[in-house]
N, C-alpha and C. Protein backbone atom coordinates (compact mmCIF):
# COMPACT_ATOMS: atom_id res chain seq x y z
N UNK A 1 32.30 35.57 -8.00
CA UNK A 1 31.69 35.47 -6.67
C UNK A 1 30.17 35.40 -6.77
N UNK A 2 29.72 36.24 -7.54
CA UNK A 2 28.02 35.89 -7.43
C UNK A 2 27.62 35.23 -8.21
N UNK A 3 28.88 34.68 -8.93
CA UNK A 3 27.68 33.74 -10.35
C UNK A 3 27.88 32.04 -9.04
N UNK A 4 28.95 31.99 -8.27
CA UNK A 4 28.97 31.19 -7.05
C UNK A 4 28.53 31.02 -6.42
N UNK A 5 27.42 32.36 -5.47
CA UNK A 5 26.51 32.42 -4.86
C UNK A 5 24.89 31.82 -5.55
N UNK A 6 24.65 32.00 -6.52
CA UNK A 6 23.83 31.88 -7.60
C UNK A 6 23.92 30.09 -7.61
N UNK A 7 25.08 29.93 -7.93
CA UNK A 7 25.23 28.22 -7.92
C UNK A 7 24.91 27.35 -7.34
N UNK A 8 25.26 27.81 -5.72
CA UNK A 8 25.02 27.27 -4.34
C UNK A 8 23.42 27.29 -3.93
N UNK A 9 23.29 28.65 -4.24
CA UNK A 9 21.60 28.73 -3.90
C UNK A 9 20.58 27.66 -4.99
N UNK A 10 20.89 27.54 -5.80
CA UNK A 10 20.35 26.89 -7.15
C UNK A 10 20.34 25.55 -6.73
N UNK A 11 21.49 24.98 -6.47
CA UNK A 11 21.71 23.62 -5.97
C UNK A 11 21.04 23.22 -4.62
N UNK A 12 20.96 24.53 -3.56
CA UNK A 12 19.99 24.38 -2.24
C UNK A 12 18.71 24.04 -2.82
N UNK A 13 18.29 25.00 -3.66
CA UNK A 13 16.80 24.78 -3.92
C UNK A 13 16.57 23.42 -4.67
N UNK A 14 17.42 22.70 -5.69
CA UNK A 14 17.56 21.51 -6.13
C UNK A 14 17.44 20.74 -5.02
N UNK A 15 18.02 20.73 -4.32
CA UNK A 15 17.91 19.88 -3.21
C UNK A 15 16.98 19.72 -2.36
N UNK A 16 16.47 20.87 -1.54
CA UNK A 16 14.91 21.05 -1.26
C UNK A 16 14.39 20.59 -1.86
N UNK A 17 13.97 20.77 -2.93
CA UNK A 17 12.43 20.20 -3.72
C UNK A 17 12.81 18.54 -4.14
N UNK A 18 13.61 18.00 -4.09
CA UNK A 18 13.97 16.59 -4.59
C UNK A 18 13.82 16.09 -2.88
N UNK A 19 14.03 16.28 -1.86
CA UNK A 19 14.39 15.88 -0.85
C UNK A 19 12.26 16.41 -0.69
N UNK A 20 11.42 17.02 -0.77
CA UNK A 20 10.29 17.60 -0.96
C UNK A 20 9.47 16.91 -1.42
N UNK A 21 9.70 16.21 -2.72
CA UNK A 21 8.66 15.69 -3.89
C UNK A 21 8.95 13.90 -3.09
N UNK A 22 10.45 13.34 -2.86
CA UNK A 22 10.60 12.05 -2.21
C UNK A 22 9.86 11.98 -1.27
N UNK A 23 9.52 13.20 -0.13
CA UNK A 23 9.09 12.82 0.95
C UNK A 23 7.49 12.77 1.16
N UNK A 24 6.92 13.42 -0.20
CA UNK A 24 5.34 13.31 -0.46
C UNK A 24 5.51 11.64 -1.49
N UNK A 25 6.22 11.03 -1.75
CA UNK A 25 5.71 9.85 -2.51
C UNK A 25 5.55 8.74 -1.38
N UNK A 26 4.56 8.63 -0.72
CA UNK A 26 4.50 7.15 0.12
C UNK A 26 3.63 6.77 -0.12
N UNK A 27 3.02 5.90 0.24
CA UNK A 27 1.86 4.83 0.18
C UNK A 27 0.70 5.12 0.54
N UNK A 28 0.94 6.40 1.98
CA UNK A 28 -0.09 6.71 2.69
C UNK A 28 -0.92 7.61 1.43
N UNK A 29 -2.56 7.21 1.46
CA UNK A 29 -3.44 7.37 0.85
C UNK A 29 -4.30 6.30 0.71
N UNK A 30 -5.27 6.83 -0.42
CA UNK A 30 -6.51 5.64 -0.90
C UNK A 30 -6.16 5.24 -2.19
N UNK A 31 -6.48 4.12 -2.16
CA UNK A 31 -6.30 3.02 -3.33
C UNK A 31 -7.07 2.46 -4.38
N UNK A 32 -6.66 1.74 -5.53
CA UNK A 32 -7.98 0.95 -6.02
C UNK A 32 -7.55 0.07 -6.17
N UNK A 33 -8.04 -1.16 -5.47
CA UNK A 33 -7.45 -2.78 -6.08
C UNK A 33 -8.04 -3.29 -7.17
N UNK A 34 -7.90 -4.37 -7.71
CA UNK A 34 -8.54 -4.97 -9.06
C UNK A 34 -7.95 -6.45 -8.64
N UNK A 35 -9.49 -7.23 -8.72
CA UNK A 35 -9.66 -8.85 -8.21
C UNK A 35 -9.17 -9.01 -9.81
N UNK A 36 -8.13 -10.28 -8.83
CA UNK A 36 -7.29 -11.08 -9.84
C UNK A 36 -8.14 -11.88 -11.06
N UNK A 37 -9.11 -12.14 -10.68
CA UNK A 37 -9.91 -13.04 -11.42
C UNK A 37 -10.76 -12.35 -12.61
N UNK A 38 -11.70 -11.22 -12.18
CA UNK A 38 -11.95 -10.38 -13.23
C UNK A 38 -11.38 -9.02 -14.03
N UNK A 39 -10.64 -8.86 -13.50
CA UNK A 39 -9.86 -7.71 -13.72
C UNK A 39 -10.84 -6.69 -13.44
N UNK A 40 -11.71 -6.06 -12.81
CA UNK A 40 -12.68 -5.48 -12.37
C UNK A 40 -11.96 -4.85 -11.08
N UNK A 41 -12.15 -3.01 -10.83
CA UNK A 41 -11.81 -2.87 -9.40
C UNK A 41 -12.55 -3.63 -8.43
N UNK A 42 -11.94 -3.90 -7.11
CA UNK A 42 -12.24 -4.65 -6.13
C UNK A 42 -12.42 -3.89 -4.71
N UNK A 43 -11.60 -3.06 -4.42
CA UNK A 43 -11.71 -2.50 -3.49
C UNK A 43 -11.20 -1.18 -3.21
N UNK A 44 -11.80 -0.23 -2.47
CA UNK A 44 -10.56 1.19 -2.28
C UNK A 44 -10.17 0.39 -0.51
N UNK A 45 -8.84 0.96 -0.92
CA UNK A 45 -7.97 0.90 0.64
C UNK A 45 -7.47 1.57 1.14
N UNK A 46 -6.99 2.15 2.29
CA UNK A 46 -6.76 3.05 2.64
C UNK A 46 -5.05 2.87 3.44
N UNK A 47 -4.20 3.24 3.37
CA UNK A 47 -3.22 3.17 3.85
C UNK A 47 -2.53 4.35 4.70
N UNK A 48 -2.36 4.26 5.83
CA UNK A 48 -1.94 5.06 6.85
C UNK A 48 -0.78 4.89 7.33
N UNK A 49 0.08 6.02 7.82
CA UNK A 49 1.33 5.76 8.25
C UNK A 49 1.12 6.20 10.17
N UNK A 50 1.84 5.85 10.74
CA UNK A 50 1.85 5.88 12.05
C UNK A 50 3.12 5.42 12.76
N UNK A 51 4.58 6.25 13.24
CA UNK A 51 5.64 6.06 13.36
C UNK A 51 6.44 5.54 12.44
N UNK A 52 6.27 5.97 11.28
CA UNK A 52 6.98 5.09 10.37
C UNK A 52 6.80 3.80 10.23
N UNK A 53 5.62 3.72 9.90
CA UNK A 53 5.11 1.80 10.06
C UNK A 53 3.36 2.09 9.49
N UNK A 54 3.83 1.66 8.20
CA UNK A 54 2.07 1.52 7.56
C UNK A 54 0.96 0.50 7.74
N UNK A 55 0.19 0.74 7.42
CA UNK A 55 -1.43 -0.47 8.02
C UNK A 55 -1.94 0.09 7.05
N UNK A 56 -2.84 -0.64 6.12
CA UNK A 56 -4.16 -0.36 5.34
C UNK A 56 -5.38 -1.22 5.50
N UNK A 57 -6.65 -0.57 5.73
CA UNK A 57 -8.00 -0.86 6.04
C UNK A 57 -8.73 -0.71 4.75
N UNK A 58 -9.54 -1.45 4.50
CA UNK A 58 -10.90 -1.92 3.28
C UNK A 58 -11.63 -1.16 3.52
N UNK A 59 -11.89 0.05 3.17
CA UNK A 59 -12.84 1.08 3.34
C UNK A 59 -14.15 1.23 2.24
N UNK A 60 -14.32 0.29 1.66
CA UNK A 60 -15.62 -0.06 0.71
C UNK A 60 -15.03 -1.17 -0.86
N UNK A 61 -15.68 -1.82 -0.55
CA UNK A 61 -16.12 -2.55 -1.97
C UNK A 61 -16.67 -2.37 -3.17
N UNK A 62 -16.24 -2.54 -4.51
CA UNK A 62 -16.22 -2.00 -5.60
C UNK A 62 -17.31 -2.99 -6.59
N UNK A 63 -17.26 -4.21 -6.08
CA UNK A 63 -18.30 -5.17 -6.84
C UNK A 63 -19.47 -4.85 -6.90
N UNK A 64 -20.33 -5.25 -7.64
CA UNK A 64 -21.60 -4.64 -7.65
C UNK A 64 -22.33 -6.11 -6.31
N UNK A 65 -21.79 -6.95 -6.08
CA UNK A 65 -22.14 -8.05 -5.01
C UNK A 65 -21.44 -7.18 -4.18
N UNK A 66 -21.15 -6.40 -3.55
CA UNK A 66 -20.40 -5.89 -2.65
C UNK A 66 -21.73 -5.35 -1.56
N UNK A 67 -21.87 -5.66 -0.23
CA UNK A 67 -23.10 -4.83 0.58
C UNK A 67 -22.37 -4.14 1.65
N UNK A 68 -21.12 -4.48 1.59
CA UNK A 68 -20.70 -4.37 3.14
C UNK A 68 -21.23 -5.32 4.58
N UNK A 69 -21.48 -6.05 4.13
CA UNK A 69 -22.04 -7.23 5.49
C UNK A 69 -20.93 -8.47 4.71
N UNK A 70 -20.19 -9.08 4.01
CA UNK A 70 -19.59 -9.94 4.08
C UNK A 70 -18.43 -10.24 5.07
N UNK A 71 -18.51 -10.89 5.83
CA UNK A 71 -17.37 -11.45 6.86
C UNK A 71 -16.39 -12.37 6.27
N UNK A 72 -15.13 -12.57 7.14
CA UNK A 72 -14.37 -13.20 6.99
C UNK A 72 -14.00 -14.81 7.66
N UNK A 73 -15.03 -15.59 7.32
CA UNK A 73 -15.04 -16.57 7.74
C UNK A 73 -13.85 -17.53 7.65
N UNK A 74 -13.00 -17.41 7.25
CA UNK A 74 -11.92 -18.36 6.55
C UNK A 74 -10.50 -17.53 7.57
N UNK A 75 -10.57 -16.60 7.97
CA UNK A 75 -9.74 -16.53 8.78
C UNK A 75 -9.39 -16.95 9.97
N UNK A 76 -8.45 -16.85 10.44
CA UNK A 76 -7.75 -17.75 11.57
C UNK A 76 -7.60 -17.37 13.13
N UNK A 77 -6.95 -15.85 12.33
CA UNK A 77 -6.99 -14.80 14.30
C UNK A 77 -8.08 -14.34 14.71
N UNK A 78 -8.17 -13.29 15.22
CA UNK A 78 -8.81 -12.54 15.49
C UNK A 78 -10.09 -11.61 14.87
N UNK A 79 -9.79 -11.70 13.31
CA UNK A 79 -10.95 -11.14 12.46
C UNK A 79 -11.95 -12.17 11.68
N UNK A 80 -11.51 -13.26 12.27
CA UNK A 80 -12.53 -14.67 12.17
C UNK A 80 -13.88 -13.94 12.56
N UNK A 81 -15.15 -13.88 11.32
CA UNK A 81 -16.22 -13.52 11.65
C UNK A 81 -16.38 -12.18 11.49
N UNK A 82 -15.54 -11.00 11.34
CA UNK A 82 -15.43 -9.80 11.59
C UNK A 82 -15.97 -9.30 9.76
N UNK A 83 -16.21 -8.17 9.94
CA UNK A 83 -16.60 -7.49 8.57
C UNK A 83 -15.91 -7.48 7.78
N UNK A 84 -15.49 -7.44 6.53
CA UNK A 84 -14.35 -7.23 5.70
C UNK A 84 -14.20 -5.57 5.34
N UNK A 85 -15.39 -5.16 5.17
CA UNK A 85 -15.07 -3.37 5.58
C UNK A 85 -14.74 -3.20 6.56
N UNK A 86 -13.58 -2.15 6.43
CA UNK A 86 -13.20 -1.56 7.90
C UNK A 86 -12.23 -2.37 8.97
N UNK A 87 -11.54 -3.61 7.85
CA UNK A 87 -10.90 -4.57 8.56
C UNK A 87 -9.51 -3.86 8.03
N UNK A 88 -8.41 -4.29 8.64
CA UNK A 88 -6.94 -3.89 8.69
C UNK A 88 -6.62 -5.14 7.70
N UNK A 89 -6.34 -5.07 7.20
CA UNK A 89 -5.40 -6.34 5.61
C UNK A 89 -3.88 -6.24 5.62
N UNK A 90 -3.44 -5.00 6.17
CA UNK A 90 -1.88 -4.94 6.26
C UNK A 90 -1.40 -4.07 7.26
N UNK A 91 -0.43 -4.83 7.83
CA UNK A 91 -0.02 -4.28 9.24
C UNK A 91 1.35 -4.56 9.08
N UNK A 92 2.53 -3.60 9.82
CA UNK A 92 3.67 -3.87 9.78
C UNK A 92 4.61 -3.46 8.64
N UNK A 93 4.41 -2.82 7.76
CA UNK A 93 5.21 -2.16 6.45
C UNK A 93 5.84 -0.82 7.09
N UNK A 94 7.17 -1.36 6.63
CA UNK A 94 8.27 0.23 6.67
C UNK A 94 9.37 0.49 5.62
N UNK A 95 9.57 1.21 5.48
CA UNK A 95 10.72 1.40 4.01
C UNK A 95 11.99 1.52 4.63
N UNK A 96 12.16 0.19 3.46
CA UNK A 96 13.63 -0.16 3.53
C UNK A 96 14.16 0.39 2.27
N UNK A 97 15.06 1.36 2.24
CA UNK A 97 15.50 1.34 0.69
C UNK A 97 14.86 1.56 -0.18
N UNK A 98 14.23 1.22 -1.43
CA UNK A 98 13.36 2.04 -1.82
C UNK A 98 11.56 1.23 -1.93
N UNK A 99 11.90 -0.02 -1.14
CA UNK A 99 10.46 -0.85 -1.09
C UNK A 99 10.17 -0.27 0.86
N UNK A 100 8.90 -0.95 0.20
CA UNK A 100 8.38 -0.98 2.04
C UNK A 100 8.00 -2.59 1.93
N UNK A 101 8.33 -2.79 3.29
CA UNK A 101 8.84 -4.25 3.54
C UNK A 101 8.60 -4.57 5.28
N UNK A 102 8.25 -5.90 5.63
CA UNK A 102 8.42 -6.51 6.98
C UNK A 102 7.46 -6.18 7.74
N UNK A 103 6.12 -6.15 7.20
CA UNK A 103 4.87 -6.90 7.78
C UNK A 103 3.88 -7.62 6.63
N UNK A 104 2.94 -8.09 7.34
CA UNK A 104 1.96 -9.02 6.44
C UNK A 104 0.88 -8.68 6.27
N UNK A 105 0.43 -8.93 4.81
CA UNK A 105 -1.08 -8.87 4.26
C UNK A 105 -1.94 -9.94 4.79
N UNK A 106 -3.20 -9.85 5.02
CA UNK A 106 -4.45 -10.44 4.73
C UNK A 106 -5.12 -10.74 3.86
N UNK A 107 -5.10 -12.13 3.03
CA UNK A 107 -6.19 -12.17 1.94
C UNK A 107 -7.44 -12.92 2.12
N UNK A 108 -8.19 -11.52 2.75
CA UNK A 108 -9.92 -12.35 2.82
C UNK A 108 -10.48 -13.22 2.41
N UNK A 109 -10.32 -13.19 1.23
CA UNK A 109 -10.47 -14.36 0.52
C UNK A 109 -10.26 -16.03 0.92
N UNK A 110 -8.99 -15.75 1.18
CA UNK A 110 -8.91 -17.26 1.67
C UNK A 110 -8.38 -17.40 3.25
N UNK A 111 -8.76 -15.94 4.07
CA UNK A 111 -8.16 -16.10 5.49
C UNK A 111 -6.95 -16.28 5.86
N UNK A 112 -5.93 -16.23 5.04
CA UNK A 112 -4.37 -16.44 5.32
C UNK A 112 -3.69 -15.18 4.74
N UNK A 113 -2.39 -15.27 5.77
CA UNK A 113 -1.88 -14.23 5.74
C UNK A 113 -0.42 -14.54 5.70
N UNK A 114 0.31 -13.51 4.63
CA UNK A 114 1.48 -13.56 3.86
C UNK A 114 2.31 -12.38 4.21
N UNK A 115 3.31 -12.62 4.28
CA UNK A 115 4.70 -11.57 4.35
C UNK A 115 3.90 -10.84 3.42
N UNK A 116 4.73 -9.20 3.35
CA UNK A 116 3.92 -8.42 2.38
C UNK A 116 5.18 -7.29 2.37
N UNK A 117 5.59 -7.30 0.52
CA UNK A 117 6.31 -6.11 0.29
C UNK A 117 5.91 -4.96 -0.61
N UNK A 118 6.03 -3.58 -0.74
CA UNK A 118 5.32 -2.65 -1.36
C UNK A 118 5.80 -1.69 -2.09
N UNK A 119 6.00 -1.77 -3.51
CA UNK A 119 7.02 -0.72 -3.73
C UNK A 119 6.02 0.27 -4.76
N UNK A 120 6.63 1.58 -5.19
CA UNK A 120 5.86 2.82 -5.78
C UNK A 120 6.24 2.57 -6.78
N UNK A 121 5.85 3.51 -7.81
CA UNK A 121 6.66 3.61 -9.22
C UNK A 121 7.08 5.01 -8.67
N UNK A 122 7.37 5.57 -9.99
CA UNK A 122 8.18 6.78 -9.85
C UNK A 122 7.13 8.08 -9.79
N UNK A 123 5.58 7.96 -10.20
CA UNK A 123 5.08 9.14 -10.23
C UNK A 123 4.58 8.67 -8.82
N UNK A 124 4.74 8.05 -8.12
CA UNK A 124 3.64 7.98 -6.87
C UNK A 124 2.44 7.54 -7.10
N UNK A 125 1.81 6.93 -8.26
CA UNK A 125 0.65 6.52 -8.18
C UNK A 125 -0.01 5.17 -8.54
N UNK A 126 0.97 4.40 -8.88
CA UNK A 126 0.69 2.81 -8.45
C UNK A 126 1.82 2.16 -7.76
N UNK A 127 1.05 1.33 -7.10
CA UNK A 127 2.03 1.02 -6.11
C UNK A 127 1.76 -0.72 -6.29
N UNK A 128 3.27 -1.38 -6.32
CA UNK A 128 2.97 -2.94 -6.42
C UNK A 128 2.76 -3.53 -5.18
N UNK A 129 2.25 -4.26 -4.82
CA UNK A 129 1.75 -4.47 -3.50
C UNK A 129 1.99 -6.67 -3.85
N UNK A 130 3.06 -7.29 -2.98
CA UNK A 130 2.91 -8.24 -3.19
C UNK A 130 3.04 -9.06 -1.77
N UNK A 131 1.86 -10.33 -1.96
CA UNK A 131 2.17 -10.94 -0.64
C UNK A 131 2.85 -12.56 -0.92
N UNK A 132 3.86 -13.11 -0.20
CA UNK A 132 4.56 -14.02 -0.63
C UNK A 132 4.62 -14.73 0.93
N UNK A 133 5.43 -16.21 0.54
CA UNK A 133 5.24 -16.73 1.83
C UNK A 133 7.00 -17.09 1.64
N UNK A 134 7.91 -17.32 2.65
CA UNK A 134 8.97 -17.25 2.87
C UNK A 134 9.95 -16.24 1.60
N UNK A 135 9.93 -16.53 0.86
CA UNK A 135 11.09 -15.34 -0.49
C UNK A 135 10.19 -15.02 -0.82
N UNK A 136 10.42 -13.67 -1.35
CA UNK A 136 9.43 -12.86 -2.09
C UNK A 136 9.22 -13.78 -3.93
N UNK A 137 9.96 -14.18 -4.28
CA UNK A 137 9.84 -15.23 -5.27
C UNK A 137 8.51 -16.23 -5.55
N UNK A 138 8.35 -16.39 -4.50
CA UNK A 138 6.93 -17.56 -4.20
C UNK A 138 5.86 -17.13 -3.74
N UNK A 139 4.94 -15.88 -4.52
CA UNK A 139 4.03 -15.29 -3.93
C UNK A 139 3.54 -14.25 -5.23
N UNK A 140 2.47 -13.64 -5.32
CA UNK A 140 1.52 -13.02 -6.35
C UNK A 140 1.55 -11.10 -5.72
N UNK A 141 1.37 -10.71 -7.10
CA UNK A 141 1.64 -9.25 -6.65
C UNK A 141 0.08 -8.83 -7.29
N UNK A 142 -0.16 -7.71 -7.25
CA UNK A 142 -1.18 -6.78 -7.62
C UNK A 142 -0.78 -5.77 -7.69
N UNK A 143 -1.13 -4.47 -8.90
CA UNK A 143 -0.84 -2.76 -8.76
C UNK A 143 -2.06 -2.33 -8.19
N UNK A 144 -1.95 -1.67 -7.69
CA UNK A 144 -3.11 -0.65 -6.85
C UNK A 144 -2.73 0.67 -7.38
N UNK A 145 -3.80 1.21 -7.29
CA UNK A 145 -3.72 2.92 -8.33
C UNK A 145 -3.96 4.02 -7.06
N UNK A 146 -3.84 4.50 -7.07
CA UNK A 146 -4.36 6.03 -6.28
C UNK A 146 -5.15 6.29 -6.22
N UNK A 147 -6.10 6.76 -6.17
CA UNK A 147 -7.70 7.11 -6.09
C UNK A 147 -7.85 8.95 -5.71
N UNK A 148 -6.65 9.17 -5.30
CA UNK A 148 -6.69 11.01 -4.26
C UNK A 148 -5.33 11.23 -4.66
């Protein structure tokens, strides 16, 4: 009987802390990107959750050309002209299963914007971040690191 009680409780607490450690691994935090071209960090980002539905904002530039006054001229909506600090790049991400999936990135760069899926590794601290245009097949990924 108590080596039963002992069992049950053991397995509660197994369960707590696994159901505990899953529910601290998300996305929400700050980031470090690294431009495809130099392999050099590029940007910290910031990713926020809000009803179960993530958005991440460009919260400073990592280039040494970086001033914070570059705009986004090449874009199409609404951030046509707008700062690239402090701009939203991804809107619409929620976890499906074990990716987050079903909204779209922004790439400043060239003003267009791509489906966007996001998955973790297992310690929580890089996260693949890829934007594709119809299948995830036909589109470029990046790891982003943690920063916090």
């Amino acid at each position: 009987m108590k080596n039963s009680l002992i069992s049950v409780l053991y397995l509660m607490l197994l369960t707590f802390a696994h159901s505990t450690l899953a529910a601290s691994h998300t996305p929400a935090g700050l980031w470090k990107s690294i431009d495809d071209n130099s392999g050099k960090p590029r940007s910290l980002i910031r990713i926020t959750e809000q009803n179960n539905t993530y958005s991440a904002v460009i919260e400073k530039g990592l280039l040494p050309t970086d001033t914070g006054d570059a705009v986004c001229d090449k874009c199409t909506d609404d951030r046509k002209g707008k700062r690239i600090i402090g701009m939203t790049i991804v809107e619409g991400i929620q976890l499906k299963g074990d990716r987050y999936e079903g909204g779209e990135i922004l790439d400043p760069e060239n003003g267009k914007t791509y489906r966007c899926l996001m998955k973790l590794d297992e310690s929580g601290n890089k996260l693949e971040v890829r934007g594709y245009i119809g299948i995830s097949l036909f589109g470029r990924s990046q790891i982003w690191t943690r920063e916090e």
